[in-house]
N, C-alpha and C. Protein backbone atom coordinates (compact mmCIF):
# COMPACT_ATOMS: atom_id res chain seq x y z
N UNK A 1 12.17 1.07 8.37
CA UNK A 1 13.10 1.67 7.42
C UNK A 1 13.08 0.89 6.11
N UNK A 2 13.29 1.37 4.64
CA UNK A 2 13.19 1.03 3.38
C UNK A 2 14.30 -0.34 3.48
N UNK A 3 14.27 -0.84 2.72
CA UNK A 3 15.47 -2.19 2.26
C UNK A 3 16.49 -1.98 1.45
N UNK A 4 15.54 -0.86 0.62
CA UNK A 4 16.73 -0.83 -0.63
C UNK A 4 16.27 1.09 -0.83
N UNK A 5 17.25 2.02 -1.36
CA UNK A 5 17.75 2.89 -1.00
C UNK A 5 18.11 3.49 -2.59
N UNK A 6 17.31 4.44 -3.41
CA UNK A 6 17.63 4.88 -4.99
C UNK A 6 18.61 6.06 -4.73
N UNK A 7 19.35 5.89 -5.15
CA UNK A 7 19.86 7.72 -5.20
C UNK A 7 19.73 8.21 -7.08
N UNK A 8 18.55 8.67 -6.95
CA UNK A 8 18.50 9.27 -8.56
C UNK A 8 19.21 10.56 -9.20
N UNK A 9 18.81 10.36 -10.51
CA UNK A 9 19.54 10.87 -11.58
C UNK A 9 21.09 11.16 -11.43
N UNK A 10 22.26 10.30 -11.06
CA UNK A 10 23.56 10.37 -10.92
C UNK A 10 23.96 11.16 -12.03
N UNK A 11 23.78 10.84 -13.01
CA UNK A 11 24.58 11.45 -14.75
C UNK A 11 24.17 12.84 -14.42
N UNK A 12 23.23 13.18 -13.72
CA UNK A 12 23.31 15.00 -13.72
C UNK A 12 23.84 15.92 -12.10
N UNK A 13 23.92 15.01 -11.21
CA UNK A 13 24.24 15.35 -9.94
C UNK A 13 25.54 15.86 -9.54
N UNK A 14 26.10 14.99 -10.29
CA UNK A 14 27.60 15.08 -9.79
C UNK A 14 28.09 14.36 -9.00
N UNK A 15 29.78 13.83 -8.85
CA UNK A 15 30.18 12.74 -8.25
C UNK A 15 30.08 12.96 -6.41
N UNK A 16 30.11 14.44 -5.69
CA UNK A 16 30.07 15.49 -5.07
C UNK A 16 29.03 15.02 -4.04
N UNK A 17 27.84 15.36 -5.07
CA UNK A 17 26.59 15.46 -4.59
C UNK A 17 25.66 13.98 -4.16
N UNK A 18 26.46 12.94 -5.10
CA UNK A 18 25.78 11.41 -4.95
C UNK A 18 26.64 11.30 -3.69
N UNK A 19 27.97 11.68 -3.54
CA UNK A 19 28.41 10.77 -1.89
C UNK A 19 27.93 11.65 -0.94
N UNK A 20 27.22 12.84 -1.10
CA UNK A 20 26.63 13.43 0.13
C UNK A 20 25.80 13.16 0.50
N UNK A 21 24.56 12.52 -0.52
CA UNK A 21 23.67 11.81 -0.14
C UNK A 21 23.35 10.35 0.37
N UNK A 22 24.84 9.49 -0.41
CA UNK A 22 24.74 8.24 -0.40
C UNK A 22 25.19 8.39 1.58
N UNK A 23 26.51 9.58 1.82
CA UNK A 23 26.63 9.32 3.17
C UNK A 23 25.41 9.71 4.15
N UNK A 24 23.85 10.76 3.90
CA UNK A 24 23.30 10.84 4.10
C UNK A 24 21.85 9.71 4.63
N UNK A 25 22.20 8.77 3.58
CA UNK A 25 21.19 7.76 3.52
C UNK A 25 22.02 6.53 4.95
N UNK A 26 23.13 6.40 4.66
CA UNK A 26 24.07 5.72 5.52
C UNK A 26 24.31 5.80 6.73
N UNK A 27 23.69 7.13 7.13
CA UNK A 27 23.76 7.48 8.50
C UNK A 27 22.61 7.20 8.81
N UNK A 28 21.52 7.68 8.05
CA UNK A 28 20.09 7.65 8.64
C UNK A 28 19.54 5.99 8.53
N UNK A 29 20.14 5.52 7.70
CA UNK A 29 19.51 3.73 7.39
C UNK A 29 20.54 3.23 6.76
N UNK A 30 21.41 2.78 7.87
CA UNK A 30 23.00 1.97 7.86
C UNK A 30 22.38 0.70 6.70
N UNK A 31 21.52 0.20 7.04
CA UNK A 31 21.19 -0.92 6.67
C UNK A 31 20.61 -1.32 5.31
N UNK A 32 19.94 0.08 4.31
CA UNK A 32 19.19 0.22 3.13
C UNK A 32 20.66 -0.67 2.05
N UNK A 33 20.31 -1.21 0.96
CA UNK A 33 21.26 -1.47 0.11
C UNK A 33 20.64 -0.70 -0.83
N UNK A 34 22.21 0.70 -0.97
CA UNK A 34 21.68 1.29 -2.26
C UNK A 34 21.98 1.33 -3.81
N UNK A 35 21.16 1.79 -4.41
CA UNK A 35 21.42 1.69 -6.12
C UNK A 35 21.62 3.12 -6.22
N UNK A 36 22.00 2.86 -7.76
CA UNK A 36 22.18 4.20 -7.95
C UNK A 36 21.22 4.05 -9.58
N UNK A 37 20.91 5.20 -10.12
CA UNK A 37 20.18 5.37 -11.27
C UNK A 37 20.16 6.77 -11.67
N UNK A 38 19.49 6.70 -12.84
CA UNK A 38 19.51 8.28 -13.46
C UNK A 38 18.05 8.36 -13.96
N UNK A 39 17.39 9.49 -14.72
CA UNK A 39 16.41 9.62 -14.93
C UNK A 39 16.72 10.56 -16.34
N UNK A 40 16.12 9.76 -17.26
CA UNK A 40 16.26 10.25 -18.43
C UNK A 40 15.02 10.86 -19.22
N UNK A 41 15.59 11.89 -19.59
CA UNK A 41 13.97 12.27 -20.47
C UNK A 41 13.33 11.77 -21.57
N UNK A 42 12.66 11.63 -21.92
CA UNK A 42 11.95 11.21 -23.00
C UNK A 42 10.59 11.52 -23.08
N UNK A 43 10.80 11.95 -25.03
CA UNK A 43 9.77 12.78 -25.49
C UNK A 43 8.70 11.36 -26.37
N UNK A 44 7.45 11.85 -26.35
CA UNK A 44 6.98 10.86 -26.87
C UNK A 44 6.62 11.15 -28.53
N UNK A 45 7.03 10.22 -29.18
CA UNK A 45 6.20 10.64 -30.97
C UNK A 45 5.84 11.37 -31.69
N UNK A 46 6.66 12.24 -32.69
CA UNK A 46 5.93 13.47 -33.16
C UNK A 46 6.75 14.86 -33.23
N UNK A 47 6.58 15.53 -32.92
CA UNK A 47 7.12 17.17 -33.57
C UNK A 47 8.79 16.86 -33.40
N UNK A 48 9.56 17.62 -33.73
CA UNK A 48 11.16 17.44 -33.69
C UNK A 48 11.41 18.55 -33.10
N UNK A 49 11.84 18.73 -32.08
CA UNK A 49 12.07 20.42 -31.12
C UNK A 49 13.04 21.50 -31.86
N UNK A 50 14.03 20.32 -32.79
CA UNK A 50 15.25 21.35 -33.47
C UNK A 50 15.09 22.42 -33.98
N UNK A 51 15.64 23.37 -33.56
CA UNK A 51 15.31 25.25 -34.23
C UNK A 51 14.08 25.72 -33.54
N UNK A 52 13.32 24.71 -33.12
CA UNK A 52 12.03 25.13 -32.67
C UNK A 52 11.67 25.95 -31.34
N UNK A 53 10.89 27.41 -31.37
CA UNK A 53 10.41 27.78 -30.53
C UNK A 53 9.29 27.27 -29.22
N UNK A 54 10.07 27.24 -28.64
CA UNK A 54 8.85 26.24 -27.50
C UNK A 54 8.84 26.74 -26.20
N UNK A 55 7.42 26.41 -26.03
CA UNK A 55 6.71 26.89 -24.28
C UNK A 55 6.95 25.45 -23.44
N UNK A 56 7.52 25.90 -22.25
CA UNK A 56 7.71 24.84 -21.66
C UNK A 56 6.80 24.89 -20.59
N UNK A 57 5.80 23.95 -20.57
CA UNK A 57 4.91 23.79 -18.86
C UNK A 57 5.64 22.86 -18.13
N UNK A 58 5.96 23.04 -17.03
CA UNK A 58 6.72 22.02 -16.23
C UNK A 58 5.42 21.51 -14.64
N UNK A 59 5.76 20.75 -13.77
CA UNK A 59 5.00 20.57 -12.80
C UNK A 59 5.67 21.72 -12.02
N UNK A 60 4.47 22.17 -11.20
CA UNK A 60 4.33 23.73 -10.48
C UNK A 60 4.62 23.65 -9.03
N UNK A 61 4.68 22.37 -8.01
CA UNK A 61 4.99 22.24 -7.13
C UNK A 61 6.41 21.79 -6.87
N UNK A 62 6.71 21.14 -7.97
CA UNK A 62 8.16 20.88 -7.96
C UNK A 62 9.13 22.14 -8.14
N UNK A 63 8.49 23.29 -9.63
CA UNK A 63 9.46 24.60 -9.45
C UNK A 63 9.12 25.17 -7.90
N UNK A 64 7.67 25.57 -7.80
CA UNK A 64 7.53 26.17 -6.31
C UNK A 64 8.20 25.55 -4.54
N UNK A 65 7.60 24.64 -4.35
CA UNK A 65 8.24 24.23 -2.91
C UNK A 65 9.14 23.54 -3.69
N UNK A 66 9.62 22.89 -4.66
CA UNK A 66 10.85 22.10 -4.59
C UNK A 66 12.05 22.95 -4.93
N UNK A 67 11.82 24.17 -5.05
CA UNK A 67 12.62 25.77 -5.47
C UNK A 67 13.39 24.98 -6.58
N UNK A 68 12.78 24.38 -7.70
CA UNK A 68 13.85 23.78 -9.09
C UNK A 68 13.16 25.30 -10.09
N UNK A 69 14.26 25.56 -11.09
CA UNK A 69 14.08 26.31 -11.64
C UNK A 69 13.31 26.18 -12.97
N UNK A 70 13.78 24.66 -13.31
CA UNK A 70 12.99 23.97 -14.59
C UNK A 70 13.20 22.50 -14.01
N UNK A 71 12.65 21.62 -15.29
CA UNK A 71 12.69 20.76 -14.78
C UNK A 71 12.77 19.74 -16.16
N UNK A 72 11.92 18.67 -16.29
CA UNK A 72 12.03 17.74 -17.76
C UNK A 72 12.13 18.22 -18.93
N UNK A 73 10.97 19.22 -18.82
CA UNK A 73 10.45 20.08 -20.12
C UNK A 73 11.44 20.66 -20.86
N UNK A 74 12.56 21.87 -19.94
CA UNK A 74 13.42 22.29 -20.05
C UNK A 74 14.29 21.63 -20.76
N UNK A 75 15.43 20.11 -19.82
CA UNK A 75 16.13 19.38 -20.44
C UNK A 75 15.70 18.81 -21.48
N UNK A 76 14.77 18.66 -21.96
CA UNK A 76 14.18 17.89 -23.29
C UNK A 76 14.56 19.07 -24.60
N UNK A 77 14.25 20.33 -23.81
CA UNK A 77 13.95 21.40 -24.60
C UNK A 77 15.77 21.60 -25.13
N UNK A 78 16.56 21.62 -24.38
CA UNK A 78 17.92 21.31 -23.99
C UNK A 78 18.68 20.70 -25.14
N UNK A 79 18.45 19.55 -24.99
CA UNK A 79 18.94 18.61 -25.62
C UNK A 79 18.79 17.92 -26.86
N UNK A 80 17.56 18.36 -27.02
CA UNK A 80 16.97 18.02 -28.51
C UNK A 80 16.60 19.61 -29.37
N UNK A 81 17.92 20.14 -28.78
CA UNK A 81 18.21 21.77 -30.06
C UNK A 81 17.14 22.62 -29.98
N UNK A 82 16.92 22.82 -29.33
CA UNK A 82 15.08 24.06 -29.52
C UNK A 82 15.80 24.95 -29.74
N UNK A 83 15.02 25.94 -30.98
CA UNK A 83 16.21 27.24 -30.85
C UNK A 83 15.77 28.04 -29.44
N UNK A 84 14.83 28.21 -28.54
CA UNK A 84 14.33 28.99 -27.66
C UNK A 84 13.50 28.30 -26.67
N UNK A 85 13.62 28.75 -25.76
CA UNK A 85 12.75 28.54 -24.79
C UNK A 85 12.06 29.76 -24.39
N UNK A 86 10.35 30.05 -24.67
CA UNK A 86 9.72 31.21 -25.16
C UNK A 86 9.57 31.41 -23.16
N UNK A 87 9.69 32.57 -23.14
CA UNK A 87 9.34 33.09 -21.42
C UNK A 87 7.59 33.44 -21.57
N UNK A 88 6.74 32.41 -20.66
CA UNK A 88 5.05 33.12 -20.93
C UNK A 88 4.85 34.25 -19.93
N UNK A 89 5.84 34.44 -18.90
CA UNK A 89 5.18 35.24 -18.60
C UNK A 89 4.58 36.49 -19.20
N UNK A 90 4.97 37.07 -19.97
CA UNK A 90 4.20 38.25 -20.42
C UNK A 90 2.57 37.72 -20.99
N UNK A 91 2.25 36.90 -20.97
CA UNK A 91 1.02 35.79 -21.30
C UNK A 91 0.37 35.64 -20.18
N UNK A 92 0.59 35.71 -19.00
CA UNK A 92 0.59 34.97 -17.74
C UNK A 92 -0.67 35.54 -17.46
N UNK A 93 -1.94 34.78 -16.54
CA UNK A 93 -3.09 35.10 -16.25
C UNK A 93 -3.39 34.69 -15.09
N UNK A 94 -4.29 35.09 -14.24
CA UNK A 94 -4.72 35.08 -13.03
C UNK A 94 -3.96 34.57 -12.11
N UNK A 95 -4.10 33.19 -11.77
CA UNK A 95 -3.27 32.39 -10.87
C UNK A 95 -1.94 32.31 -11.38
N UNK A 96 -1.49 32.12 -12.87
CA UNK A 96 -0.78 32.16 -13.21
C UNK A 96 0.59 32.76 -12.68
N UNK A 97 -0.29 34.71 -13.10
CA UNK A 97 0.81 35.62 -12.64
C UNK A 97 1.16 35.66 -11.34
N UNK A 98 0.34 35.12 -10.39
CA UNK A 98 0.62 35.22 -9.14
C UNK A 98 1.70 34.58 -8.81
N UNK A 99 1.49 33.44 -8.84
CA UNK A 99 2.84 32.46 -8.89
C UNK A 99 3.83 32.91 -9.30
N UNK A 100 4.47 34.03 -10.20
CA UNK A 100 5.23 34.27 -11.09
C UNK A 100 5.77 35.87 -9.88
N UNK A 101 4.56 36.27 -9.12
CA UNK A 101 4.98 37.49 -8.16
C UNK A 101 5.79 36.83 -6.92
N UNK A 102 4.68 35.59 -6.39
CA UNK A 102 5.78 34.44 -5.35
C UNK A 102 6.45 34.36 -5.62
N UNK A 103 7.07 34.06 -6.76
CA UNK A 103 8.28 32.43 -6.77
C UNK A 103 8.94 33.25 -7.94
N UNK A 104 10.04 34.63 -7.82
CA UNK A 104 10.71 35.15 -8.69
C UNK A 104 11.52 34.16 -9.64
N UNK A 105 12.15 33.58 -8.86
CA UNK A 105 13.16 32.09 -9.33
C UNK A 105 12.64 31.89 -10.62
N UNK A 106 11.17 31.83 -10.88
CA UNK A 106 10.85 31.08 -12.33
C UNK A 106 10.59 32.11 -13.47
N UNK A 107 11.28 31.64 -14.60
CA UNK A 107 11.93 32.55 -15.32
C UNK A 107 11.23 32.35 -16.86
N UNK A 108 11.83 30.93 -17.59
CA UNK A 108 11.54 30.52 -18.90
C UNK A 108 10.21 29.59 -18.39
N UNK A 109 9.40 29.36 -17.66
CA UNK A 109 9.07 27.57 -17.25
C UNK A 109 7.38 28.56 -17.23
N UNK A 110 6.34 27.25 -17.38
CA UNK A 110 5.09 27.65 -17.07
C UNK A 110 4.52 27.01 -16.25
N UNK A 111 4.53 26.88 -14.60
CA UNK A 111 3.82 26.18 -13.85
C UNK A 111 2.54 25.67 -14.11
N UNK A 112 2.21 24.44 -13.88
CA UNK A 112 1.10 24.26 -13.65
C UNK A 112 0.51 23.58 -12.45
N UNK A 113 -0.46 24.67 -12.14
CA UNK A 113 -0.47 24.53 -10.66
C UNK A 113 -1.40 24.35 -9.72
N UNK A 114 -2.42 23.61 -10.54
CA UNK A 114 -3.67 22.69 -9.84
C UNK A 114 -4.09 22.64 -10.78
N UNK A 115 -5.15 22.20 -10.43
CA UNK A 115 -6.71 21.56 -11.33
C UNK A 115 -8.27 21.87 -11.09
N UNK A 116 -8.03 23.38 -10.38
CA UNK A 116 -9.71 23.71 -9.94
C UNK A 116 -9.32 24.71 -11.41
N UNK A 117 -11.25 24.30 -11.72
CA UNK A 117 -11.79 25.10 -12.74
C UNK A 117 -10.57 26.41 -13.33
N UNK A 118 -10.31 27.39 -11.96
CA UNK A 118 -9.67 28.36 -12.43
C UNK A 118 -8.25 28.55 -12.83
N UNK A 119 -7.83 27.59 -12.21
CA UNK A 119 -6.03 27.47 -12.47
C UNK A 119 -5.97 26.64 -13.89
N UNK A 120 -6.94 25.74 -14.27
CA UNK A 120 -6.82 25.19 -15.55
C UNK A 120 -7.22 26.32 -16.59
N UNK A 121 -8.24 27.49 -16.30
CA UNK A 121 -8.56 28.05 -17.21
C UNK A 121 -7.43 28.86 -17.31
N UNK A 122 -6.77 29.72 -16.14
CA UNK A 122 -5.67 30.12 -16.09
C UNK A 122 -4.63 30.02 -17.56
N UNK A 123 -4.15 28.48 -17.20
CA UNK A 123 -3.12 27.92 -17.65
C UNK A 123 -3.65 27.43 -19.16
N UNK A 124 -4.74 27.39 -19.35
CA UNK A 124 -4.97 27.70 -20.83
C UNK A 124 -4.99 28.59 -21.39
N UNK A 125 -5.54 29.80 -20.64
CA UNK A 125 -4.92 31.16 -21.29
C UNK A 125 -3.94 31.47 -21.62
N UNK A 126 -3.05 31.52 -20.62
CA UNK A 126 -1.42 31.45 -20.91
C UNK A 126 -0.66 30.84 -22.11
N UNK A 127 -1.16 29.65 -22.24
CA UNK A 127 -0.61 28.82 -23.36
C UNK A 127 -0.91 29.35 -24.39
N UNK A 128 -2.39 29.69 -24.62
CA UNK A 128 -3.04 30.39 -26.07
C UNK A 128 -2.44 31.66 -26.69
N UNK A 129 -1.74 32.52 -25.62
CA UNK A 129 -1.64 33.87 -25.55
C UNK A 129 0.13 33.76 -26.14
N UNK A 130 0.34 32.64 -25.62
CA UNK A 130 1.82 32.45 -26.03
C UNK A 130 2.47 32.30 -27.54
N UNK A 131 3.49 33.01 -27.93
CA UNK A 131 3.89 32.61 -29.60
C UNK A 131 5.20 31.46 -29.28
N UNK A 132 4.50 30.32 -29.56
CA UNK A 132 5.58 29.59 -29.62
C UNK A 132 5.28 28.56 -30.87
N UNK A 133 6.06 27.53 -31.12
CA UNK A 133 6.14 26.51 -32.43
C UNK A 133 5.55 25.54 -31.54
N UNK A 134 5.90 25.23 -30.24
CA UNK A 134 5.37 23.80 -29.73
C UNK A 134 5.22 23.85 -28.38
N UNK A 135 4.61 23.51 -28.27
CA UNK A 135 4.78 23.43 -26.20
C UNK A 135 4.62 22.22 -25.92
N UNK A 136 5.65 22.13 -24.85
CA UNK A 136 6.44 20.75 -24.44
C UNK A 136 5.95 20.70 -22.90
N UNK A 137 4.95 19.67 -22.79
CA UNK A 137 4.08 19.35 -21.59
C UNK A 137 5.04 17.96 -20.70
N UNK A 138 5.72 18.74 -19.86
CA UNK A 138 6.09 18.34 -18.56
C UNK A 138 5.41 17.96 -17.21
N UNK A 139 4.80 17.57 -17.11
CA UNK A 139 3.60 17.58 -16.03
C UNK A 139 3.39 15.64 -15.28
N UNK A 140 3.08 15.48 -14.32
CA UNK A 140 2.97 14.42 -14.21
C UNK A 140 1.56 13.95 -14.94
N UNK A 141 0.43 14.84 -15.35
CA UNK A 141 -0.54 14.36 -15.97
C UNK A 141 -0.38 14.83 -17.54
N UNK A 142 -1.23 14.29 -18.65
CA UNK A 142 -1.17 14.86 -19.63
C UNK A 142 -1.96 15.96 -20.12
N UNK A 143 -1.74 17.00 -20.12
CA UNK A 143 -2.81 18.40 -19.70
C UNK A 143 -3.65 18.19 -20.77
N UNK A 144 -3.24 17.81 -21.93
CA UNK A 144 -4.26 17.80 -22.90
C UNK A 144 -5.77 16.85 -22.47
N UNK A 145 -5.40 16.28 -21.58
CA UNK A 145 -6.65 16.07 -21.04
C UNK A 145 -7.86 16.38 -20.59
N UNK A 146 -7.13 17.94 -19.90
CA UNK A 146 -7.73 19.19 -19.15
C UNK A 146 -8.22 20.24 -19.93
N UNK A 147 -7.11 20.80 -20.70
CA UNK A 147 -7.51 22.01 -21.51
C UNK A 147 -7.43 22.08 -23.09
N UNK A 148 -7.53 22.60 -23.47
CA UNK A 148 -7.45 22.82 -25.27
C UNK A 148 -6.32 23.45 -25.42
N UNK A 149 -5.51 22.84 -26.02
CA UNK A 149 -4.20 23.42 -26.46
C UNK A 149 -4.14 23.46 -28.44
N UNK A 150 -4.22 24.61 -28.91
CA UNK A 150 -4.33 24.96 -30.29
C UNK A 150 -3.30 24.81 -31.05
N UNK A 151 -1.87 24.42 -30.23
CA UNK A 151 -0.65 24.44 -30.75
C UNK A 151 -0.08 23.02 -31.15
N UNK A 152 0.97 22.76 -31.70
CA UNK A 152 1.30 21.83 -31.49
C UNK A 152 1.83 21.20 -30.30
N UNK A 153 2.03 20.44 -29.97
CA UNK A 153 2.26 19.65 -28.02
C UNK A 153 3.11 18.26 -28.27
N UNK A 154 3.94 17.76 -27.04
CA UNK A 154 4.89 16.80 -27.01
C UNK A 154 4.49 16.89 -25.31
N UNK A 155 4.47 15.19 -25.34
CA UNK A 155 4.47 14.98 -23.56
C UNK A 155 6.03 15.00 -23.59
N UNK A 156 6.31 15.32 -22.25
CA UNK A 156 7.97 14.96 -21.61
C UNK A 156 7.82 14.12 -20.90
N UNK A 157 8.88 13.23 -20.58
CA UNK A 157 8.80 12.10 -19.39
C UNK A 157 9.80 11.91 -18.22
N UNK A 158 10.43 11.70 -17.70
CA UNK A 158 11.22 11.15 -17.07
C UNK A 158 11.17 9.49 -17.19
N UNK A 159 12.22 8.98 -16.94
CA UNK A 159 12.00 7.37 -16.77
C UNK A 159 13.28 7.14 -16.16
N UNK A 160 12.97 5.95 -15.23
CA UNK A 160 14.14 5.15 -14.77
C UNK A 160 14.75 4.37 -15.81
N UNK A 161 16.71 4.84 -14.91
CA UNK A 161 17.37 3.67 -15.44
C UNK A 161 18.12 3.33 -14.69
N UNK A 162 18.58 2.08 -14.42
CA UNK A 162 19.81 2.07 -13.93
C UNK A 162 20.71 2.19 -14.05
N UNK A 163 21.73 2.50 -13.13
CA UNK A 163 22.85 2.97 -13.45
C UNK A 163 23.89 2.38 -12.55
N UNK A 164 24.31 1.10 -13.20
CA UNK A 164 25.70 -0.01 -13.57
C UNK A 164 24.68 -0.94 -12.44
N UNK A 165 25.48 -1.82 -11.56
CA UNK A 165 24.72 -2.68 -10.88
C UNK A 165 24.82 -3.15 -9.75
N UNK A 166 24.35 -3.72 -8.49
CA UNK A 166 23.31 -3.99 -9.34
C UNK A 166 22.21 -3.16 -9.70
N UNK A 167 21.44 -3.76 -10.88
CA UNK A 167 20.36 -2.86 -11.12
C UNK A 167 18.85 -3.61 -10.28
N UNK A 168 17.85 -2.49 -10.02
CA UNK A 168 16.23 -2.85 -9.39
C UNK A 168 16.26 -3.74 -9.44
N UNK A 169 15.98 -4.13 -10.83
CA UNK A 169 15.34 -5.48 -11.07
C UNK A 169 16.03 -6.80 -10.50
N UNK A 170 17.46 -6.79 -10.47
CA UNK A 170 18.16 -7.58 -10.08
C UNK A 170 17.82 -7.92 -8.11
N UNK A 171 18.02 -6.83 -7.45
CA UNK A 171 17.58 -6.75 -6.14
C UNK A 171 16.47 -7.27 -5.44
N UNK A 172 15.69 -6.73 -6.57
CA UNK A 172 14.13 -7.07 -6.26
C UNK A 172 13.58 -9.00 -6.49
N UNK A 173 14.43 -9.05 -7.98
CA UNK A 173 13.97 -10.80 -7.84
C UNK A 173 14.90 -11.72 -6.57
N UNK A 174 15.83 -10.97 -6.52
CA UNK A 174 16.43 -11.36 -5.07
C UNK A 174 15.80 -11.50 -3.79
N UNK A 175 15.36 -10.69 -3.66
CA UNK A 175 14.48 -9.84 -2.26
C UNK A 175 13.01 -11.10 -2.36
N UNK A 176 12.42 -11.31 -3.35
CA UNK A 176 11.11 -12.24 -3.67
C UNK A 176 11.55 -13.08 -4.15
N UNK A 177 12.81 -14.05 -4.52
CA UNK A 177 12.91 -15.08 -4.38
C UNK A 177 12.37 -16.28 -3.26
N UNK A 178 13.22 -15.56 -2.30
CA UNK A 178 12.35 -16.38 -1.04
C UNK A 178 10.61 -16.57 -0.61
N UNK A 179 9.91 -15.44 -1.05
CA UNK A 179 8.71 -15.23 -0.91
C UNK A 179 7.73 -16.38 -1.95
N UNK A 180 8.88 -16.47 -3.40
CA UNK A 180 7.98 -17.03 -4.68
C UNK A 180 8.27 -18.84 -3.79
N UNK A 181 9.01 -19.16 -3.46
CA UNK A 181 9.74 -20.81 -3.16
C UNK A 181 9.27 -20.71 -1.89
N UNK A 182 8.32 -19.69 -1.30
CA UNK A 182 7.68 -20.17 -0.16
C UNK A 182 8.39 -19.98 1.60
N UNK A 183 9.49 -19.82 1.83
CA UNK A 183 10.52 -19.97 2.90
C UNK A 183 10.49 -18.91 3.29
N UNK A 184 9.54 -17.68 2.32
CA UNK A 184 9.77 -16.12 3.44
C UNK A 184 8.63 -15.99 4.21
């Protein structure tokens, strides 16, 4: 069993939902010491989303089996004023649309949803076909890696923080104290 025990993004969960889990974790591993933290978005360098029309690609396994409706892209899109969040489906191509016949749930968001030849060509179509001001790349990779995007583009991020204390870092030089002075 783990040692130490995250319950993420608190600031968006609710007070509700962290003790259902925290009693969740408590039953299953009495013993974990847990933290608590949040996960904040962050955009990296460059375009300003305000007023701005934008395509949001989010990661495709997280809307699909993780049934989330959006995800970073979205809240970024959110919070830093976009006037719109552009819907691709009417853009949507091969693998694309399919996903979009599965998984009704997804609405404003553009999965992306592998990396063979065809789902990337896919998902470049889509993007190209789309009228938006910017598209805001949510993805755990940076797609611009993969495909040609003609538009302007912003990675999204998530990142840890903690939230009050103790925090990771604190736990952790705890936990390897003993290991660094030799006695673990």
């Amino acid at each position: 069993m783990a040692d130490i025990a995250i319950i993420g993004k608190v600031g968006s969960a609710g007070l509700q939902r962290v003790e259902q889990v925290r009693q969740q974790i408590e039953a299953v591993n009495p013993g974990a010491q847990l933290l608590l933290a949040d996960s904040k978005v962050e955009l990296e360098p460059g375009e300003n989303l305000r007023g701005k029309r934008v395509l949001v690609v989010e990661d495709g396994p997280t809307l699909t089996h993780g049934e989330m409706p959006f995800g970073a892209g979205v809240v970024a899109a959110r919070e830093h004023g976009a006037a719109q969040i552009v819907d691709p489906r009417p853009t949507a191509c091969g693998s694309i649309r399919e996903t979009y016949q599965r998984y009704p749930h997804l609405q404003r968001v553009l999965p992306a949803m592998g990396y063979s030849a065809g789902q990337v060509a896919d998902l470049e179509e889509t993007i190209a076909g789309a009228d938006c001001d910017l598209v805001l790349l949510a993805t755990p990779i940076d797609l611009r890696r993969l495909i040609r995007i003609d538009k302007p583009s912003l990675r999204i991020r998530y990142s840890y923080h903690d939230h009050g204390e103790p925090t990771l870092a604190q736990v952790l030089k705890a936990r390897l104290a003993p290991l660094e002075s030799g006695a673990g």
